[in-house]
N, C-alpha and C. Protein backbone atom coordinates (compact mmCIF):
# COMPACT_ATOMS: atom_id res chain seq x y z
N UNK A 1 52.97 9.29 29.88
CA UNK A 1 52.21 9.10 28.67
C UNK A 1 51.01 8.20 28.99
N UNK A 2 50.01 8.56 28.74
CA UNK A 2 48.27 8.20 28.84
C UNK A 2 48.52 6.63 27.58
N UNK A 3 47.50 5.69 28.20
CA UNK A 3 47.65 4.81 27.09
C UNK A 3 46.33 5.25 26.15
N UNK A 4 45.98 4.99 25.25
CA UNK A 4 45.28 5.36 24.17
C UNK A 4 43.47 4.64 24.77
N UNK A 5 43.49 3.73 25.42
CA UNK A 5 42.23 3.27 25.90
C UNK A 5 41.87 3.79 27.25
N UNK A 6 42.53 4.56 27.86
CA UNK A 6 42.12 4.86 28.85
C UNK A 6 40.64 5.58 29.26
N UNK A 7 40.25 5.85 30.41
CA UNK A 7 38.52 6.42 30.12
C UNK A 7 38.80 7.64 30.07
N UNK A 8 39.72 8.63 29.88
CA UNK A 8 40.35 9.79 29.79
C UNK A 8 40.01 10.53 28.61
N UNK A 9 40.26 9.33 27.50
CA UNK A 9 40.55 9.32 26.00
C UNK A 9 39.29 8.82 25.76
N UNK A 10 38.54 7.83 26.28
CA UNK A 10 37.35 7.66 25.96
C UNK A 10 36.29 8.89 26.17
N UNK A 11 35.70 9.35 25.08
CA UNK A 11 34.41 10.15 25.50
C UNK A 11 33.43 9.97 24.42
N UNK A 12 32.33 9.15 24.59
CA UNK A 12 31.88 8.96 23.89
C UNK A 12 31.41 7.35 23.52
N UNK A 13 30.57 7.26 22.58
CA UNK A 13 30.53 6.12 22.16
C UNK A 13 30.94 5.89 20.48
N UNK A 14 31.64 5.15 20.25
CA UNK A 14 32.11 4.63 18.69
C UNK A 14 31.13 4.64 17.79
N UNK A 15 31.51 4.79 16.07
CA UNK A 15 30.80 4.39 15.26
C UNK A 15 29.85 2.97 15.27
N UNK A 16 30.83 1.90 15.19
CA UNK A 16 30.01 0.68 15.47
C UNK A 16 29.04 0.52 16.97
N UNK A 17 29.38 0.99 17.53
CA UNK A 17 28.48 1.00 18.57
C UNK A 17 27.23 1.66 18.53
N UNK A 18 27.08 2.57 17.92
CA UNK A 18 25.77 3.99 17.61
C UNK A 18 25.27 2.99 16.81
N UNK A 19 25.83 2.38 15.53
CA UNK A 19 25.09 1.86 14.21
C UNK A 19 24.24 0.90 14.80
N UNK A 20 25.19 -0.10 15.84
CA UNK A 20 24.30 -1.12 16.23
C UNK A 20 23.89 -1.14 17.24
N UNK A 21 23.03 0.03 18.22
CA UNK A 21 22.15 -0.22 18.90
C UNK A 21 20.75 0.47 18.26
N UNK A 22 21.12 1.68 16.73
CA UNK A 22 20.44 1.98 15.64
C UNK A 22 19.62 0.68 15.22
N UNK A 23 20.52 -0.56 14.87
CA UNK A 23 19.26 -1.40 14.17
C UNK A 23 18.85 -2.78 15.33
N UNK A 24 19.45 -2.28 16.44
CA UNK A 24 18.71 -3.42 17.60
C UNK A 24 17.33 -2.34 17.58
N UNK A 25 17.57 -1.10 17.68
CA UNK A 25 15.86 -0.75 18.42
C UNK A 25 15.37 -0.55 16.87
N UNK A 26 15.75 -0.27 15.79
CA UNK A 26 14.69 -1.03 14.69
C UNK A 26 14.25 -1.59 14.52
N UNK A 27 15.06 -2.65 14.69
CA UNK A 27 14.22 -4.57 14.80
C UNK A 27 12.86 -4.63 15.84
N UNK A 28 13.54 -4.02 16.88
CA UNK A 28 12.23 -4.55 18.11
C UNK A 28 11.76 -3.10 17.73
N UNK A 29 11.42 -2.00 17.30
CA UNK A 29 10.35 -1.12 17.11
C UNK A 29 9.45 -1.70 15.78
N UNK A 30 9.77 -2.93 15.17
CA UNK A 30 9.26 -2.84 14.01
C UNK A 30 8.10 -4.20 14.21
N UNK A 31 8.54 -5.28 15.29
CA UNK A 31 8.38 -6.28 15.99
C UNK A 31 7.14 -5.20 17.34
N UNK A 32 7.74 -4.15 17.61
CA UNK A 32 6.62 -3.72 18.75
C UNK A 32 5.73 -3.28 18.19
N UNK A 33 5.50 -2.43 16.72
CA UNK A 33 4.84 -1.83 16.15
C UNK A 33 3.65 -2.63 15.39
N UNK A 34 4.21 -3.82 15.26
CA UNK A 34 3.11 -4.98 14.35
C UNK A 34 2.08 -5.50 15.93
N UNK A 35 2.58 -5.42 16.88
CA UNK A 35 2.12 -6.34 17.58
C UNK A 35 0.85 -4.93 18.58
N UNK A 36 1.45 -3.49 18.59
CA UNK A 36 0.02 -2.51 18.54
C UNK A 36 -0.55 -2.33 17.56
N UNK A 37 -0.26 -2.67 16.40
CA UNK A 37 -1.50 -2.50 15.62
C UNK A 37 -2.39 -3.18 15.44
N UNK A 38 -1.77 -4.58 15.47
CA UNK A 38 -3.05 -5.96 15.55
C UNK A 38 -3.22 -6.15 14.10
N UNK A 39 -3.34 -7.34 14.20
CA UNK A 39 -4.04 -8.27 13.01
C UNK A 39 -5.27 -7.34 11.81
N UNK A 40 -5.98 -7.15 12.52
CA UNK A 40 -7.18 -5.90 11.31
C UNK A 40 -6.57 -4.60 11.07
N UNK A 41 -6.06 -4.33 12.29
CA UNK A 41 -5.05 -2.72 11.48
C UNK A 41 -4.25 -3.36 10.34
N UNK A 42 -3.72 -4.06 10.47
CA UNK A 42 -2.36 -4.71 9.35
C UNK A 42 -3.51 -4.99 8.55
N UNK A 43 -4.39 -5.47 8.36
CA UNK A 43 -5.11 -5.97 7.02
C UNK A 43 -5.59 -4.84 5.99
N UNK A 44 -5.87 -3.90 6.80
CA UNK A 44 -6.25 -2.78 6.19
C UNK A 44 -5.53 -1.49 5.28
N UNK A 45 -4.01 -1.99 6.29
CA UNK A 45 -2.74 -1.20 5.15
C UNK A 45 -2.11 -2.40 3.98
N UNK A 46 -2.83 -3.43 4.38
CA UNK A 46 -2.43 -4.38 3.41
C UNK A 46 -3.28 -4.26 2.00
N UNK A 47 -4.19 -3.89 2.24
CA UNK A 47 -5.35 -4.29 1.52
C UNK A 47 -5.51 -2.87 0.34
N UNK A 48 -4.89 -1.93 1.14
CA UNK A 48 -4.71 -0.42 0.64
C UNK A 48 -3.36 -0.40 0.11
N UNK A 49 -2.66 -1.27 0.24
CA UNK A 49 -1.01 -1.34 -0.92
C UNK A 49 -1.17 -1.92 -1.83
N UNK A 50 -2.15 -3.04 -1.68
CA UNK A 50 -2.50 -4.38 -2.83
C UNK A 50 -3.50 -3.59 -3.84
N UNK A 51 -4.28 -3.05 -3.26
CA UNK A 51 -5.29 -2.03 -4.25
C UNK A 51 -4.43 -1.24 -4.90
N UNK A 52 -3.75 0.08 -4.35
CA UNK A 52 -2.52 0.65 -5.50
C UNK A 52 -2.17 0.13 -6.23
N UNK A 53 -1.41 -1.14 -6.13
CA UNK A 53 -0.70 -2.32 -6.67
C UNK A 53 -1.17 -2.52 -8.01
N UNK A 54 -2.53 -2.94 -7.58
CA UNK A 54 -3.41 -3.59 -8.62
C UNK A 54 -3.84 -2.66 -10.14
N UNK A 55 -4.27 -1.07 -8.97
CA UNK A 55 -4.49 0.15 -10.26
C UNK A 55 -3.15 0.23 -11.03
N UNK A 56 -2.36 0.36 -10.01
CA UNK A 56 -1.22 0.47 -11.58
C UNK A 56 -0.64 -0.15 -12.41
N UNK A 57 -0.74 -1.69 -12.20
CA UNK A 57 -0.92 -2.45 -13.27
C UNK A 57 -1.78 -2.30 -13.87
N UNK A 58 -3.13 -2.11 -13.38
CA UNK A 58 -4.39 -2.04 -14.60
C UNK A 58 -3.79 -0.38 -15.50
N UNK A 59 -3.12 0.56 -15.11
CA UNK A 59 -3.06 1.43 -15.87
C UNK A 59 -1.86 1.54 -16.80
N UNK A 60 -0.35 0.80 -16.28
CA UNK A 60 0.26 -0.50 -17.06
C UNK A 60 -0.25 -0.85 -18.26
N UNK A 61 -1.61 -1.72 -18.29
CA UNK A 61 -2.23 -2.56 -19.11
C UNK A 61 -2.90 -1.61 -20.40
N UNK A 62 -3.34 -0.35 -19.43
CA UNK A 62 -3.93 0.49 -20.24
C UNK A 62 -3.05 1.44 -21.32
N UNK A 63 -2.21 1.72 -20.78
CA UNK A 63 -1.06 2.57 -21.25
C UNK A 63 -0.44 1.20 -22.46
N UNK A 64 -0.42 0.06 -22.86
CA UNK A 64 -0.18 -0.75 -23.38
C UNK A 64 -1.35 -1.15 -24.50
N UNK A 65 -2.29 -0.34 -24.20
CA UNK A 65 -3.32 -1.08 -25.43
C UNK A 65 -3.99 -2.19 -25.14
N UNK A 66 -4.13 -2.95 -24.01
CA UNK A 66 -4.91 -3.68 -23.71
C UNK A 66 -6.32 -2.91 -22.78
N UNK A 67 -6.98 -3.82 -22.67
CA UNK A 67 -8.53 -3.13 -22.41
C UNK A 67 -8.96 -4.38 -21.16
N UNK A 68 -8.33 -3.45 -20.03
CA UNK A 68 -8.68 -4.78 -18.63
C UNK A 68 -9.33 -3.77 -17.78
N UNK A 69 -10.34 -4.43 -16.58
CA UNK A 69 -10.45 -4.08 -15.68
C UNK A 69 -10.41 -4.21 -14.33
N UNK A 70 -10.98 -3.57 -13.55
CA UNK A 70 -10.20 -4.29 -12.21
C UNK A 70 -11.91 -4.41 -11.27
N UNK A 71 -12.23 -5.80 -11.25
CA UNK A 71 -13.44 -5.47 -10.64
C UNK A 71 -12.90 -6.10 -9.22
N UNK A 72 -14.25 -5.21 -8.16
CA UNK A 72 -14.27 -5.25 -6.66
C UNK A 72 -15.63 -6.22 -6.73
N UNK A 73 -15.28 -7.01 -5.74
CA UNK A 73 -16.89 -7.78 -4.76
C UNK A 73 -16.54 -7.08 -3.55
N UNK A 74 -17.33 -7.18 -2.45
CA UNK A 74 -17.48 -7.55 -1.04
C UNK A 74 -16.21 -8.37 -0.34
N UNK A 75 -16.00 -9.18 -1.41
CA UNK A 75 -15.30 -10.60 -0.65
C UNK A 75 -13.60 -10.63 -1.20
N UNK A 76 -13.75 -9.80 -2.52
CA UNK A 76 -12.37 -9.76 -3.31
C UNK A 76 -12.04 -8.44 -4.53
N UNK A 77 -10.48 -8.33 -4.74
CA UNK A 77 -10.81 -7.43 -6.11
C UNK A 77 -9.54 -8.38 -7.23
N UNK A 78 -9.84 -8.32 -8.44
CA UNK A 78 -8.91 -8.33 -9.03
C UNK A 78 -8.84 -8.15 -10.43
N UNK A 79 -7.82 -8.01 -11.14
CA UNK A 79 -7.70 -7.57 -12.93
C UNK A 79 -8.53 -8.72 -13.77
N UNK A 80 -9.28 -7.91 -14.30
CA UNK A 80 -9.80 -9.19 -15.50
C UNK A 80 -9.52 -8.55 -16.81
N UNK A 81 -9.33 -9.38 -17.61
CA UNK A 81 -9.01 -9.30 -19.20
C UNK A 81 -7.64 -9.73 -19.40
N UNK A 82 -6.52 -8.86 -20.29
CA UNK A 82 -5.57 -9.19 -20.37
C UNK A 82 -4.70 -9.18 -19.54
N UNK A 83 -4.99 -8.32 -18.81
CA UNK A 83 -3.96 -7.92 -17.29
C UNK A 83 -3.72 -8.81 -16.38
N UNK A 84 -5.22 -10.25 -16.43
CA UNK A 84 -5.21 -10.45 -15.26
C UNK A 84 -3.88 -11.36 -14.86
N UNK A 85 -3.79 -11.49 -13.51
CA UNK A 85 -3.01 -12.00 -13.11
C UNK A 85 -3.14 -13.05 -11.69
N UNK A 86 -2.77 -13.31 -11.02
CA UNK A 86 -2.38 -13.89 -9.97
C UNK A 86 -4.06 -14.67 -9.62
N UNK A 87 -4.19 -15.35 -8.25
CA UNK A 87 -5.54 -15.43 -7.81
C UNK A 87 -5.87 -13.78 -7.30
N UNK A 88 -7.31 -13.53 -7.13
CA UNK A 88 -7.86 -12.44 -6.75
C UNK A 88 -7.38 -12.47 -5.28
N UNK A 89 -7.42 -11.06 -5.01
CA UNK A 89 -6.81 -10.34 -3.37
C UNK A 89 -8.23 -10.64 -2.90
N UNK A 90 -7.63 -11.67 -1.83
CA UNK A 90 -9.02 -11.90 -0.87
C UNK A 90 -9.09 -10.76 0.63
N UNK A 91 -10.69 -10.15 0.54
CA UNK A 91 -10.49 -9.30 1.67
C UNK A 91 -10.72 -10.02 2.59
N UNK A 92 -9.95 -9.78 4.04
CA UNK A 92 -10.11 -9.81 5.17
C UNK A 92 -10.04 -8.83 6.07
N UNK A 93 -11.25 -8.84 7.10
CA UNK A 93 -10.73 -7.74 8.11
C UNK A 93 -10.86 -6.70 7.09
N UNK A 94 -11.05 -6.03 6.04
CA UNK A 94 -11.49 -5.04 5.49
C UNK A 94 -12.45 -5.14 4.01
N UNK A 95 -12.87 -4.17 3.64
CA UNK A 95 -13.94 -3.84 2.43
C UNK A 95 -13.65 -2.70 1.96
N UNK A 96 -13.78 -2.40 0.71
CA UNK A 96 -13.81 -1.71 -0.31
C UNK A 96 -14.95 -0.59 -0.98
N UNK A 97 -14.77 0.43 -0.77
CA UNK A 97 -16.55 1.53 -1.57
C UNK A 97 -15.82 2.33 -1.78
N UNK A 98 -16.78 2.45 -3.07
CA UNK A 98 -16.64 3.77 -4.38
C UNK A 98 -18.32 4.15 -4.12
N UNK A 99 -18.40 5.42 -3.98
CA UNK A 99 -19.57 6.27 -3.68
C UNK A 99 -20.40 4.91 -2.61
N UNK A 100 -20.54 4.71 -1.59
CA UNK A 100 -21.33 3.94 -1.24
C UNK A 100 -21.61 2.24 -1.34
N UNK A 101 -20.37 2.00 -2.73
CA UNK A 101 -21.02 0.87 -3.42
C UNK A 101 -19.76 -0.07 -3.15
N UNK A 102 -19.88 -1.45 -2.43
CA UNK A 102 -18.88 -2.36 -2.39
C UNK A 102 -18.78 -3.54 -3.48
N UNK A 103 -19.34 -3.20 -5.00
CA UNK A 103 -19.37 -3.57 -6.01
C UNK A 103 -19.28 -2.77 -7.48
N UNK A 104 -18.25 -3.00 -7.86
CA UNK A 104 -18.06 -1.24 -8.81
C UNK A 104 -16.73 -2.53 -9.88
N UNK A 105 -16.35 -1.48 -10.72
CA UNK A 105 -15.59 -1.59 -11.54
C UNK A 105 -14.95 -0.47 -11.99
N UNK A 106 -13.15 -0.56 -12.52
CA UNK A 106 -12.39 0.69 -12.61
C UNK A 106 -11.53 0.41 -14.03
N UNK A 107 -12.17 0.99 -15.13
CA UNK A 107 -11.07 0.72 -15.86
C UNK A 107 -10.28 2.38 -16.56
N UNK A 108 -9.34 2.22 -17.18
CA UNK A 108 -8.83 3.42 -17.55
C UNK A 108 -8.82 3.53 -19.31
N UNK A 109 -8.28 4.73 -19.72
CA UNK A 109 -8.44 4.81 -21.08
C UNK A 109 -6.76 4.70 -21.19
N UNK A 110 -6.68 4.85 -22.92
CA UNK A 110 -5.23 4.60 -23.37
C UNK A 110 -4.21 5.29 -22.91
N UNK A 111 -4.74 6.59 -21.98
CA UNK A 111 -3.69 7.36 -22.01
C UNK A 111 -3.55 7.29 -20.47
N UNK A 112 -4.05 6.37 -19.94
CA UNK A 112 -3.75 5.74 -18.24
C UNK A 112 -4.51 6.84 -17.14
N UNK A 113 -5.55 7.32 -17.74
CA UNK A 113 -6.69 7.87 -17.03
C UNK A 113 -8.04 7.22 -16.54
N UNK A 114 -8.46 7.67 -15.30
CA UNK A 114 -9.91 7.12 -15.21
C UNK A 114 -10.67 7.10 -16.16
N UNK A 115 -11.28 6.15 -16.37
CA UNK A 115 -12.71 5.82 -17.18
C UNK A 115 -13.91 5.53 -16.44
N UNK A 116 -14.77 5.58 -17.31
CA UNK A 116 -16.38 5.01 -16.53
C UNK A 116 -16.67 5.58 -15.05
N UNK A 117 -16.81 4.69 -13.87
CA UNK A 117 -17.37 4.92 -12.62
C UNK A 117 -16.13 6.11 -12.20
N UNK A 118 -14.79 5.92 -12.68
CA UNK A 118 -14.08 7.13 -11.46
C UNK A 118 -13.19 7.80 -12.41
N UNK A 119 -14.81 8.39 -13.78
CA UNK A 119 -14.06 8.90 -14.82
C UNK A 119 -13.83 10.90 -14.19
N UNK A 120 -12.60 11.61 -14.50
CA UNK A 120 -12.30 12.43 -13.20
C UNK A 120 -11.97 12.81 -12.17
N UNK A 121 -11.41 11.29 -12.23
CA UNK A 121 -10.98 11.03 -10.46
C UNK A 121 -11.98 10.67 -9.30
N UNK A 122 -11.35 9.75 -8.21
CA UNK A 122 -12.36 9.36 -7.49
C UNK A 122 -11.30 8.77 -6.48
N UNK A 123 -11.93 9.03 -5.23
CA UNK A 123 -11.63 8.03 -3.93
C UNK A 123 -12.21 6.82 -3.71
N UNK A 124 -11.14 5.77 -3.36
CA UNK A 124 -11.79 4.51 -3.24
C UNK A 124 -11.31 4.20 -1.70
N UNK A 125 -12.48 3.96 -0.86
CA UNK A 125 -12.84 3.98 0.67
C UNK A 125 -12.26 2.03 0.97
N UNK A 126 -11.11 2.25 1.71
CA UNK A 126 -10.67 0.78 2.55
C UNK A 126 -11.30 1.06 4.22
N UNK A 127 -12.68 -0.27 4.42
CA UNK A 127 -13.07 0.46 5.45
C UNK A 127 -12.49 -0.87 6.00
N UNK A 128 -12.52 -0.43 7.27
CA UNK A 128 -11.55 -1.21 8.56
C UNK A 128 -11.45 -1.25 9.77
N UNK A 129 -10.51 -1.48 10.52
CA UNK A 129 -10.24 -0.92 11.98
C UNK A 129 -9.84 0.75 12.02
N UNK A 130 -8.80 0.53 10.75
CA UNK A 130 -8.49 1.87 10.60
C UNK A 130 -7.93 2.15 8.95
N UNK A 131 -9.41 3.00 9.23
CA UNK A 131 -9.81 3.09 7.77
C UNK A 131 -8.28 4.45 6.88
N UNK A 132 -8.68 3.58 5.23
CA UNK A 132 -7.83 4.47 4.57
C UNK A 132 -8.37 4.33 3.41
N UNK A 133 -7.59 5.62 2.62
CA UNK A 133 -8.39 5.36 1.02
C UNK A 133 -7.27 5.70 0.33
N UNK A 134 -7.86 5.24 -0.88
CA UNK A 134 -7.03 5.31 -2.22
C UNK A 134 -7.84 6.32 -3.10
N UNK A 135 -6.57 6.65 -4.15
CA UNK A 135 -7.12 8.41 -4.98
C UNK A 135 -6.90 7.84 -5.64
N UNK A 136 -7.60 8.25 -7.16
CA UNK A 136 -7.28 7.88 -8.49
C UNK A 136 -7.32 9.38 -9.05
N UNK A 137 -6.36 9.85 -9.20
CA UNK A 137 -6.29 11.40 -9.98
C UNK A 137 -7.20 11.41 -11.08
N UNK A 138 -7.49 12.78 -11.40
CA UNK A 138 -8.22 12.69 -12.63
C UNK A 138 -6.89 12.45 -14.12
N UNK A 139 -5.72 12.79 -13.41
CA UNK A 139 -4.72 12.70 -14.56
C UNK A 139 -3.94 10.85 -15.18
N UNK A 140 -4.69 10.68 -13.95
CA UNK A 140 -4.46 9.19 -13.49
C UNK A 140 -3.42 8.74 -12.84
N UNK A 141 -3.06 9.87 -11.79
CA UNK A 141 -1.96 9.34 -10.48
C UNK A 141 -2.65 8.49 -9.37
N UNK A 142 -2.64 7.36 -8.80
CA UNK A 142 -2.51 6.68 -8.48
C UNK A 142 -2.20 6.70 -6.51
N UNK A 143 -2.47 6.89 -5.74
CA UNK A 143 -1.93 6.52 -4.37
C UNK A 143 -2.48 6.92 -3.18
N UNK A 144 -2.31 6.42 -2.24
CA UNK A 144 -3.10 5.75 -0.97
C UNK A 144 -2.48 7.02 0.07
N UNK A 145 -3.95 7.57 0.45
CA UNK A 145 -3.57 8.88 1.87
C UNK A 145 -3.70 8.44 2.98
């Protein structure tokens, strides 16, 4: 009679064993992955989550009956009126354009659609190391390609 640990009976590797060399190379792929993209790549998917972020609270605000907008500088963007919130998202390592212009304003109507400058929908350009943009549907969906 074979004892039950023998390498006979072994073939293979165990559950716990698969799981956890699964989240050792997660950890260090996630640790290797920050450290090729660099500091301005990361600012630029930062800067393009915080912008989403920001429209859908402003459309939040809108869908609520308040009347806010979300203005952009060069240097920052953030909610003004009732919406606003937090200090303004300071850019670094990236900038912001709607048609050309790194100074614009986005507000929506009651029913959480574009208004004014990106009334119809519009792309808003995160320029960068590595550039990305944000969509504003004309229905007023919201998110970053």
């Amino acid at each position: 009679m074979s004892h039950p640990c023998s390498p006979r009976n072994r073939a293979g590797f165990t559950l716990v064993e698969l799981v956890t060399i699964i989240v050792l190379v997660t950890i260090l792929s996630v640790f290797a992955l920050s450290r090729l993209l660099g500091p301005s790549q990361f600012a630029t998917f930062a800067a393009r989550d915080a912008l989403v972020a920001e429209l859908r609270r402003l459309q939040q605000g809108a869908l609520a009956g308040q009347s806010c907008t979300l203005s952009v500088t060069p240097t920052q963007f953030s909610l003004t009126g009732p919406c606003a919130g937090e200090d303004p998202y300071a850019l670094q390592r990236a900038s912001l354009s709607l048609a050309g212009s790194t100074t614009f304003n986005v507000t929506m109507d009651g029913l959480g659609r574009p208004s004014g400058a990106c009334a119809g929908g519009c792309d808003i350009a995160v320029v960068g190391e590595s550039p990305q943009t944000v969509r504003i549907e004309s229905e007023g969906y919201v998110h970053g390609l």
